[in-house]
C-alpha atoms as a PDB file:
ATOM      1  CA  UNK A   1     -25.301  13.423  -5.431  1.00  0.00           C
ATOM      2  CA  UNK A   2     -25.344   9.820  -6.841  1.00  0.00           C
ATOM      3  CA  UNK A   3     -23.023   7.983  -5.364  1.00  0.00           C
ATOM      4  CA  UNK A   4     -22.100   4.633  -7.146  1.00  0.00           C
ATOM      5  CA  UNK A   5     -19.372   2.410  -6.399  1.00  0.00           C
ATOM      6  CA  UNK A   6     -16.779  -0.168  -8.399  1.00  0.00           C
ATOM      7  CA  UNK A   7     -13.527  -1.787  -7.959  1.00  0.00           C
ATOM      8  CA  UNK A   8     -10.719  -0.992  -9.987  1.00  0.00           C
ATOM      9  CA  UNK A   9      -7.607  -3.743 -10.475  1.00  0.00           C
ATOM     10  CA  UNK A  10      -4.708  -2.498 -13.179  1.00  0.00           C
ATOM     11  CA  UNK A  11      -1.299  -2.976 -11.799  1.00  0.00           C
ATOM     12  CA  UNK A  12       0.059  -1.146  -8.468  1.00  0.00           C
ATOM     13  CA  UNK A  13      -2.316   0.264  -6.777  1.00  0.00           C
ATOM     14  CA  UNK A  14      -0.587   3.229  -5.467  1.00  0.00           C
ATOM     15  CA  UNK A  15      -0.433   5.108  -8.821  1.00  0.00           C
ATOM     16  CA  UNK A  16      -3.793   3.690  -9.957  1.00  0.00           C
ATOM     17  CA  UNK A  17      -5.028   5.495  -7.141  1.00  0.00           C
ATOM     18  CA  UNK A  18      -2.904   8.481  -6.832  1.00  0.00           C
ATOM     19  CA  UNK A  19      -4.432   9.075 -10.815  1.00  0.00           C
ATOM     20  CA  UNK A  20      -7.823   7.932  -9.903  1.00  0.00           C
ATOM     21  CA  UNK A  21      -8.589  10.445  -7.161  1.00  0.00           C
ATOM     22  CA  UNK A  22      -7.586  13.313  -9.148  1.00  0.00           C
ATOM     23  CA  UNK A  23     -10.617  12.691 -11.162  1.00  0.00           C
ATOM     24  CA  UNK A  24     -13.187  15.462 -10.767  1.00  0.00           C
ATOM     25  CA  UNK A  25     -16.448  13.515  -9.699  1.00  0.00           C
ATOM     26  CA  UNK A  26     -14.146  10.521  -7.441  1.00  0.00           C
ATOM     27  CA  UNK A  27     -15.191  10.903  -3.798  1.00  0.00           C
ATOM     28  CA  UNK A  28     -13.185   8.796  -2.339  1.00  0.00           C
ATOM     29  CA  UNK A  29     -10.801   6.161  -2.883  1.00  0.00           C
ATOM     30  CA  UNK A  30      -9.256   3.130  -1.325  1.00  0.00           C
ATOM     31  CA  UNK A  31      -6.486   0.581  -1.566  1.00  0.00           C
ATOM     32  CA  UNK A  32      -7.058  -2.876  -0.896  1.00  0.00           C
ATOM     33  CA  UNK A  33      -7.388  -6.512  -2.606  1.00  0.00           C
ATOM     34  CA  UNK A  34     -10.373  -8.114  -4.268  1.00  0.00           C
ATOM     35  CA  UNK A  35     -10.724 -11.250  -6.384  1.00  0.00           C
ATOM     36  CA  UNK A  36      -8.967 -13.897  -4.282  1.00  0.00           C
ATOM     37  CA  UNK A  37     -10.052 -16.866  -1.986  1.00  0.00           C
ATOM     38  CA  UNK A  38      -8.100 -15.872   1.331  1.00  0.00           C
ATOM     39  CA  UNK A  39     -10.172 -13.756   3.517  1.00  0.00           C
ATOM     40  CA  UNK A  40      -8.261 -10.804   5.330  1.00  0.00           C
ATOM     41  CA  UNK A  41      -5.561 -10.646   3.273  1.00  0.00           C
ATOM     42  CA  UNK A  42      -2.305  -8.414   4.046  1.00  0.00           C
ATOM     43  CA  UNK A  43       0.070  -6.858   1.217  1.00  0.00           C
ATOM     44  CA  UNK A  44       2.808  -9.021   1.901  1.00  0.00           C
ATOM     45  CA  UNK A  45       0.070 -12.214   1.430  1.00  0.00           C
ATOM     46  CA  UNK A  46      -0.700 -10.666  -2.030  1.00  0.00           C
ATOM     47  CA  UNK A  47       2.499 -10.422  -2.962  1.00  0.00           C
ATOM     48  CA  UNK A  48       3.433 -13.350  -3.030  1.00  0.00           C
ATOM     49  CA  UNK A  49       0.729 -14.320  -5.788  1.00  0.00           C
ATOM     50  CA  UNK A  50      -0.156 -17.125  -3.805  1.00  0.00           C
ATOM     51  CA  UNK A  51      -3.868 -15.838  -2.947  1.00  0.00           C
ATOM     52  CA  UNK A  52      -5.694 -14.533  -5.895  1.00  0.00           C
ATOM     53  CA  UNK A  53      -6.193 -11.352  -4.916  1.00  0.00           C
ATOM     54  CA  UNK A  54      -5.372  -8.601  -7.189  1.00  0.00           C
ATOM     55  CA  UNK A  55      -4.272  -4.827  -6.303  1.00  0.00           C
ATOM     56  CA  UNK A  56      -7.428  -3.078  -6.416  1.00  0.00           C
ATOM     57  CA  UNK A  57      -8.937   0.412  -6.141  1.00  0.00           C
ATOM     58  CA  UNK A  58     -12.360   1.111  -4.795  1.00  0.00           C
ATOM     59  CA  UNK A  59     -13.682   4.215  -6.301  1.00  0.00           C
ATOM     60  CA  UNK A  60     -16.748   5.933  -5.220  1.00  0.00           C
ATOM     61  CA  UNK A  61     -17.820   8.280  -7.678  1.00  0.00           C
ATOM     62  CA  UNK A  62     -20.225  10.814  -8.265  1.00  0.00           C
ATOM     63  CA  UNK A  63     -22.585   9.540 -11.633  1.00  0.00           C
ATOM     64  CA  UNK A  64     -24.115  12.976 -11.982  1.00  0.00           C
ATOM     65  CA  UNK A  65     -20.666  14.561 -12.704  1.00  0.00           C
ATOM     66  CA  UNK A  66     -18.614  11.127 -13.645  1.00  0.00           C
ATOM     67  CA  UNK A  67     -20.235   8.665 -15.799  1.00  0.00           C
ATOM     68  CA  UNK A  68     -19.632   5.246 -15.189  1.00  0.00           C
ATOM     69  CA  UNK A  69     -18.130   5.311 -19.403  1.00  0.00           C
ATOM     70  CA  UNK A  70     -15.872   7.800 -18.764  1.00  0.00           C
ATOM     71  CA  UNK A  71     -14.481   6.770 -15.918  1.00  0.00           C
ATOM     72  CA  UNK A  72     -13.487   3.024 -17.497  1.00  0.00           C
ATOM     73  CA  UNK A  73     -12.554   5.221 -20.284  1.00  0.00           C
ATOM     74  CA  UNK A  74      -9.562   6.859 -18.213  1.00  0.00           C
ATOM     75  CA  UNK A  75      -9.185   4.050 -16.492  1.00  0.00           C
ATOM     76  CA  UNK A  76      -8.315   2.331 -19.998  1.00  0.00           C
ATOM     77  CA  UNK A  77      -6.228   4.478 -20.813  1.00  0.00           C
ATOM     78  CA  UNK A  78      -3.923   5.070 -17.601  1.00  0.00           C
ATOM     79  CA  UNK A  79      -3.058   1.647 -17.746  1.00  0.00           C
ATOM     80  CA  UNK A  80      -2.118  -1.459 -20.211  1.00  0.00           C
ATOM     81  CA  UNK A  81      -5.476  -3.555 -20.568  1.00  0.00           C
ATOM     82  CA  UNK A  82      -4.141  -5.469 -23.476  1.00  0.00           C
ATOM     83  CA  UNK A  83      -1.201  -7.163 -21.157  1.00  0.00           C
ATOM     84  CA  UNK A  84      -2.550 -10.048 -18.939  1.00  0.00           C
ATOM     85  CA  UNK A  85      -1.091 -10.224 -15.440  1.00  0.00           C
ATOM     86  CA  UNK A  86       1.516  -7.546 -16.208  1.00  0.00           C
ATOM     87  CA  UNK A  87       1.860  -3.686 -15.725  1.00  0.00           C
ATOM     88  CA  UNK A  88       5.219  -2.498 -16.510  1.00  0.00           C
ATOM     89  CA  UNK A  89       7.263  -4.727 -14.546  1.00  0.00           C
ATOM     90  CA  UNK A  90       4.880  -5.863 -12.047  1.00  0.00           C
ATOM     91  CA  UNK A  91       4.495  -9.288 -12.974  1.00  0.00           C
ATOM     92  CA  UNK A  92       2.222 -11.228 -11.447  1.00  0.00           C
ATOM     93  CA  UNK A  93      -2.189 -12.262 -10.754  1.00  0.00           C
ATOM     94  CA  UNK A  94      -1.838  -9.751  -8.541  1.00  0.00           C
ATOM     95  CA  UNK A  95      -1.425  -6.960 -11.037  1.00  0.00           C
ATOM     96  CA  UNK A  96      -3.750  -7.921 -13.595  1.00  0.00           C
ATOM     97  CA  UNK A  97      -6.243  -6.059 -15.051  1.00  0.00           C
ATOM     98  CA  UNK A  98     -10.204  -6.450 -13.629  1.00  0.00           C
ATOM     99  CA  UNK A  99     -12.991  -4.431 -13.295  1.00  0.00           C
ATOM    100  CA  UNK A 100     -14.866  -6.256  -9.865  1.00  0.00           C
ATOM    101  CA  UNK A 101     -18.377  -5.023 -10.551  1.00  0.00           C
ATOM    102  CA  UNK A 102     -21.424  -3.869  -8.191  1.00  0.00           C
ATOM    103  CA  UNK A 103     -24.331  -4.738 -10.118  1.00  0.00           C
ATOM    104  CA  UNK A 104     -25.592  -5.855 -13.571  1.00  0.00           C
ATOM    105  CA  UNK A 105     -25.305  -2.164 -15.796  1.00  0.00           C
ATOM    106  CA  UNK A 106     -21.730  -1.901 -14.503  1.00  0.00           C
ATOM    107  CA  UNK A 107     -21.515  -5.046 -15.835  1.00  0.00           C
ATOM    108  CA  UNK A 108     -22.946  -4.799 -19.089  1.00  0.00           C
ATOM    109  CA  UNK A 109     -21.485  -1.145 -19.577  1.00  0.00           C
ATOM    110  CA  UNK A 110     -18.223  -2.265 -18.997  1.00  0.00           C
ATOM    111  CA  UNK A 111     -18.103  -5.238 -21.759  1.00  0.00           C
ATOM    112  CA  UNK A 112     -19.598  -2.861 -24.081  1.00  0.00           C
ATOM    113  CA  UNK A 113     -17.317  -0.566 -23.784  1.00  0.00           C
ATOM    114  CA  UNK A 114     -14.466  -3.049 -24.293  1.00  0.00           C
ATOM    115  CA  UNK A 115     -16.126  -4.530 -27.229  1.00  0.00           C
ATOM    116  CA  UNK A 116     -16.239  -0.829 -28.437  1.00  0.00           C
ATOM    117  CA  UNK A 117     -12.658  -0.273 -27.867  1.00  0.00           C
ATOM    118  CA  UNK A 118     -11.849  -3.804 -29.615  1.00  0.00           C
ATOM    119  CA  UNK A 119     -13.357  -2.893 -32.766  1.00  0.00           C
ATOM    120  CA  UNK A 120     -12.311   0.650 -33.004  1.00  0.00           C
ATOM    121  CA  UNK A 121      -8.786  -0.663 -33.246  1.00  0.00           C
ATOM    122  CA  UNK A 122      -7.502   1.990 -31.168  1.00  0.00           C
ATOM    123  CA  UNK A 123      -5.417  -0.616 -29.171  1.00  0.00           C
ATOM    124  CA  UNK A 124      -2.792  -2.954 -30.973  1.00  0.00           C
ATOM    125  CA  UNK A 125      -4.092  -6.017 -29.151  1.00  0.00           C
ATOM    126  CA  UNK A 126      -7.442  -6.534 -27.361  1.00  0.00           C
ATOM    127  CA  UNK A 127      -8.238  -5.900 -24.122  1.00  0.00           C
ATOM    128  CA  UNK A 128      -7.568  -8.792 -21.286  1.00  0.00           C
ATOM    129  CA  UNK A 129      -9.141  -6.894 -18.245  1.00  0.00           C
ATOM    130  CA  UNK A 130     -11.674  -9.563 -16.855  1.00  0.00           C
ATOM    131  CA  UNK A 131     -14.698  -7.903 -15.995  1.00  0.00           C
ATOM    132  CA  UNK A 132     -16.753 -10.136 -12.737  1.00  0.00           C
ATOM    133  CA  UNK A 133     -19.401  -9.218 -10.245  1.00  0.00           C
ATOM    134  CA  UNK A 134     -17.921  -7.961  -7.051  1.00  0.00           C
ATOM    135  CA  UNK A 135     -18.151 -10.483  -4.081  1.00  0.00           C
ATOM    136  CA  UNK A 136     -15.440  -8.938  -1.663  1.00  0.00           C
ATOM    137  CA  UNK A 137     -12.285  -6.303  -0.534  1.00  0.00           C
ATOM    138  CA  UNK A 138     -10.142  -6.481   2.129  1.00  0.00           C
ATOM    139  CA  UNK A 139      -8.704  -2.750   2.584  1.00  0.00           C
ATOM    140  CA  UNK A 140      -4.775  -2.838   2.186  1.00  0.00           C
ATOM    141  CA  UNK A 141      -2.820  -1.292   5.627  1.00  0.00           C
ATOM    142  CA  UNK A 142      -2.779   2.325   6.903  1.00  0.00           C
ATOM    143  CA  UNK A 143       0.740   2.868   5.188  1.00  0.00           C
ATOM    144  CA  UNK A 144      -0.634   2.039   1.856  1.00  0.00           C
ATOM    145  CA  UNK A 145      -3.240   4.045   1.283  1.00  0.00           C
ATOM    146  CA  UNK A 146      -3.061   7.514  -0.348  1.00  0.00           C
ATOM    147  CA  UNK A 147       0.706   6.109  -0.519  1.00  0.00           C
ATOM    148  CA  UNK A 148       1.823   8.825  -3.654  1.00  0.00           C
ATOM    149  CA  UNK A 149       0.674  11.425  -1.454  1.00  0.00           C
ATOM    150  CA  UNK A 150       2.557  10.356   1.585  1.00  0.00           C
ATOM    151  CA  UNK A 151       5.798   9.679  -0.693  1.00  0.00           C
ATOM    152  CA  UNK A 152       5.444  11.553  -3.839  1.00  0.00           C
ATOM    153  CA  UNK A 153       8.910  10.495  -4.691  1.00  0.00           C
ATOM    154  CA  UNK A 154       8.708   7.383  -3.105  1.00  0.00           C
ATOM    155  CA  UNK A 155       7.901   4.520  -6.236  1.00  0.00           C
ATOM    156  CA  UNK A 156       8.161   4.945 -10.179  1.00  0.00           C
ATOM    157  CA  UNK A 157       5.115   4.539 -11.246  1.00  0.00           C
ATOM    158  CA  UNK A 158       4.341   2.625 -14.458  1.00  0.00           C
ATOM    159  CA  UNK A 159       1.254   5.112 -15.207  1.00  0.00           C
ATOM    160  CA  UNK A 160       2.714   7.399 -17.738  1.00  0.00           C
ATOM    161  CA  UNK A 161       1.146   6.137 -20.811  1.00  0.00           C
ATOM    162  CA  UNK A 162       0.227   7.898 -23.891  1.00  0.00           C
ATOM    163  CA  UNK A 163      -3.323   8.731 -23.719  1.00  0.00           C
ATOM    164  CA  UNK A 164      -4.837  10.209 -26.351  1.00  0.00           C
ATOM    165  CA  UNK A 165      -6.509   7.560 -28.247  1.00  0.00           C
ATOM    166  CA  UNK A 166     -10.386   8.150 -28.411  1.00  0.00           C
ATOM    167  CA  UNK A 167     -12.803   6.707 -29.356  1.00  0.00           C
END
Protein backbone atom coordinates (compact mmCIF):
# COMPACT_ATOMS: atom_id res chain seq x y z
CA UNK A 1 0.00 0.00 0.00
CA UNK A 2 1.22 3.49 -1.12
CA UNK A 3 -0.38 5.86 0.55
CA UNK A 4 -0.14 9.46 -0.94
CA UNK A 5 -2.00 12.38 0.04
CA UNK A 6 -3.60 15.82 -1.69
CA UNK A 7 -6.14 18.37 -1.05
CA UNK A 8 -9.05 18.71 -3.07
CA UNK A 9 -11.09 22.35 -3.27
CA UNK A 10 -14.22 22.35 -5.99
CA UNK A 11 -17.29 23.79 -4.50
CA UNK A 12 -19.19 22.24 -1.30
CA UNK A 13 -17.42 20.00 0.22
CA UNK A 14 -20.02 17.66 1.33
CA UNK A 15 -20.77 16.22 -2.16
CA UNK A 16 -17.13 16.55 -3.25
CA UNK A 17 -16.56 14.22 -0.62
CA UNK A 18 -19.54 12.07 -0.50
CA UNK A 19 -18.28 11.34 -4.55
CA UNK A 20 -14.70 11.24 -3.63
CA UNK A 21 -14.81 8.40 -1.11
CA UNK A 22 -16.69 6.19 -3.29
CA UNK A 23 -13.61 5.95 -5.32
CA UNK A 24 -12.09 2.47 -5.20
CA UNK A 25 -8.38 3.15 -4.06
CA UNK A 26 -9.59 6.54 -1.52
CA UNK A 27 -8.74 5.54 2.06
CA UNK A 28 -9.95 8.05 3.72
CA UNK A 29 -11.34 11.36 3.44
CA UNK A 30 -11.82 14.59 5.27
CA UNK A 31 -13.60 17.91 5.29
CA UNK A 32 -11.93 20.93 6.22
CA UNK A 33 -10.43 24.38 4.80
CA UNK A 34 -7.07 25.06 3.20
CA UNK A 35 -5.71 28.07 1.33
CA UNK A 36 -6.51 30.96 3.68
CA UNK A 37 -4.53 33.21 6.18
CA UNK A 38 -6.71 32.64 9.45
CA UNK A 39 -5.45 29.79 11.41
CA UNK A 40 -8.23 27.49 13.03
CA UNK A 41 -10.83 28.39 11.03
CA UNK A 42 -14.64 27.28 11.70
CA UNK A 43 -17.38 26.83 8.81
CA UNK A 44 -19.26 29.70 9.72
CA UNK A 45 -15.63 31.85 9.44
CA UNK A 46 -15.39 30.43 5.85
CA UNK A 47 -18.49 31.32 4.98
CA UNK A 48 -18.41 34.39 5.16
CA UNK A 49 -15.53 34.65 2.43
CA UNK A 50 -13.79 36.83 4.61
CA UNK A 51 -10.70 34.34 5.28
CA UNK A 52 -9.39 32.76 2.19
CA UNK A 53 -9.96 29.52 2.91
CA UNK A 54 -11.63 27.38 0.44
CA UNK A 55 -13.90 24.12 1.05
CA UNK A 56 -11.49 21.45 0.73
CA UNK A 57 -11.21 17.65 0.69
CA UNK A 58 -8.21 15.76 1.90
CA UNK A 59 -7.97 12.53 0.13
CA UNK A 60 -5.64 9.83 1.00
CA UNK A 61 -5.38 7.47 -1.66
CA UNK A 62 -3.93 4.35 -2.50
CA UNK A 63 -1.27 5.05 -5.81
CA UNK A 64 -0.95 1.35 -6.47
CA UNK A 65 -4.72 1.04 -7.23
CA UNK A 66 -5.53 5.02 -7.85
CA UNK A 67 -3.19 6.99 -9.84
CA UNK A 68 -2.64 10.35 -8.95
CA UNK A 69 -4.06 11.13 -13.12
CA UNK A 70 -7.01 9.47 -12.63
CA UNK A 71 -8.00 10.66 -9.68
CA UNK A 72 -7.71 14.64 -10.93
CA UNK A 73 -9.30 13.10 -13.86
CA UNK A 74 -12.67 12.37 -11.86
CA UNK A 75 -12.12 14.99 -9.92
CA UNK A 76 -12.36 17.18 -13.25
CA UNK A 77 -15.03 15.91 -14.19
CA UNK A 78 -17.42 15.84 -10.98
CA UNK A 79 -17.12 19.36 -10.84
CA UNK A 80 -16.98 22.79 -13.03
CA UNK A 81 -13.12 23.70 -13.29
CA UNK A 82 -13.74 26.18 -16.01
CA UNK A 83 -15.98 28.54 -13.50
CA UNK A 84 -13.77 30.63 -11.09
CA UNK A 85 -15.11 30.99 -7.55
CA UNK A 86 -18.44 29.38 -8.47
CA UNK A 87 -20.03 25.82 -8.29
CA UNK A 88 -23.59 25.86 -9.09
CA UNK A 89 -24.80 28.46 -6.91
CA UNK A 90 -22.19 28.55 -4.38
CA UNK A 91 -20.70 31.72 -5.04
CA UNK A 92 -17.93 32.68 -3.42
CA UNK A 93 -13.42 32.16 -2.75
CA UNK A 94 -14.59 29.73 -0.73
CA UNK A 95 -15.88 27.44 -3.43
CA UNK A 96 -13.35 27.80 -5.96
CA UNK A 97 -11.60 25.35 -7.61
CA UNK A 98 -7.74 24.31 -6.25
CA UNK A 99 -5.76 21.47 -6.15
CA UNK A 100 -3.41 22.30 -2.63
CA UNK A 101 -0.49 20.05 -3.49
CA UNK A 102 2.00 17.78 -1.29
CA UNK A 103 5.04 17.80 -3.21
CA UNK A 104 6.61 18.73 -6.59
CA UNK A 105 5.14 15.53 -9.10
CA UNK A 106 1.67 16.34 -7.75
CA UNK A 107 2.50 19.48 -8.82
CA UNK A 108 3.79 19.05 -12.12
CA UNK A 109 1.22 16.13 -12.86
CA UNK A 110 -1.50 18.20 -12.12
CA UNK A 111 -0.63 21.26 -14.63
CA UNK A 112 0.02 18.73 -17.17
CA UNK A 113 -2.89 17.29 -17.00
CA UNK A 114 -4.77 20.60 -17.25
CA UNK A 115 -2.71 21.69 -20.10
CA UNK A 116 -3.80 18.27 -21.59
CA UNK A 117 -7.37 18.87 -20.99
CA UNK A 118 -6.98 22.60 -22.43
CA UNK A 119 -5.83 21.51 -25.68
CA UNK A 120 -7.98 18.53 -26.17
CA UNK A 121 -10.88 20.94 -26.23
CA UNK A 122 -12.97 18.69 -24.34
CA UNK A 123 -14.10 21.66 -22.10
CA UNK A 124 -15.81 24.86 -23.65
CA UNK A 125 -13.58 27.17 -21.62
CA UNK A 126 -10.26 26.42 -19.87
CA UNK A 127 -9.73 25.30 -16.71
CA UNK A 128 -9.43 28.01 -13.64
CA UNK A 129 -8.57 25.46 -10.80
CA UNK A 130 -5.31 27.03 -9.26
CA UNK A 131 -3.00 24.41 -8.60
CA UNK A 132 -0.35 25.57 -5.22
CA UNK A 133 1.85 23.64 -2.87
CA UNK A 134 0.02 22.68 0.25
CA UNK A 135 1.05 24.73 3.40
CA UNK A 136 -2.03 23.96 5.75
CA UNK A 137 -5.87 22.42 6.74
CA UNK A 138 -7.85 23.07 9.45
CA UNK A 139 -10.43 19.98 9.64
CA UNK A 140 -14.12 21.38 9.34
CA UNK A 141 -16.48 20.28 12.70
CA UNK A 142 -17.71 16.78 13.68
CA UNK A 143 -21.21 17.56 12.01
CA UNK A 144 -19.62 18.17 8.72
CA UNK A 145 -17.81 15.47 7.93
CA UNK A 146 -19.11 12.40 6.04
CA UNK A 147 -22.21 14.97 6.06
CA UNK A 148 -24.14 13.03 2.75
CA UNK A 149 -23.91 10.03 4.71
CA UNK A 150 -25.36 11.40 7.87
CA UNK A 151 -28.19 13.28 5.72
CA UNK A 152 -28.45 11.66 2.43
CA UNK A 153 -31.38 13.85 1.75
CA UNK A 154 -30.18 16.59 3.57
CA UNK A 155 -28.46 19.28 0.66
CA UNK A 156 -28.83 19.29 -3.30
CA UNK A 157 -25.82 18.76 -4.40
CA UNK A 158 -24.44 20.58 -7.47
CA UNK A 159 -22.34 17.29 -8.48
CA UNK A 160 -24.45 15.82 -11.15
CA UNK A 161 -22.54 16.75 -14.15
CA UNK A 162 -22.24 15.05 -17.38
CA UNK A 163 -19.16 13.09 -17.36
CA UNK A 164 -18.20 11.42 -20.13
CA UNK A 165 -15.74 13.52 -21.85
CA UNK A 166 -12.27 11.72 -22.15
CA UNK A 167 -9.51 12.37 -23.03
Amino acid sequence: MANETVYLAGGCYWGLENLLSGIPGVVDTTVGFSGGHVKNVCYREVTTGTTGHAETVKVVFDSDILSFKDLLLFFFKIHDPTTLNQQGNDLGTQYRSAIFATNNEQIMMAEDLIKKIDASGALSRKITTEVITFSSFFPAEENHQKYLKKYPDGYSCHFLRDINWVL
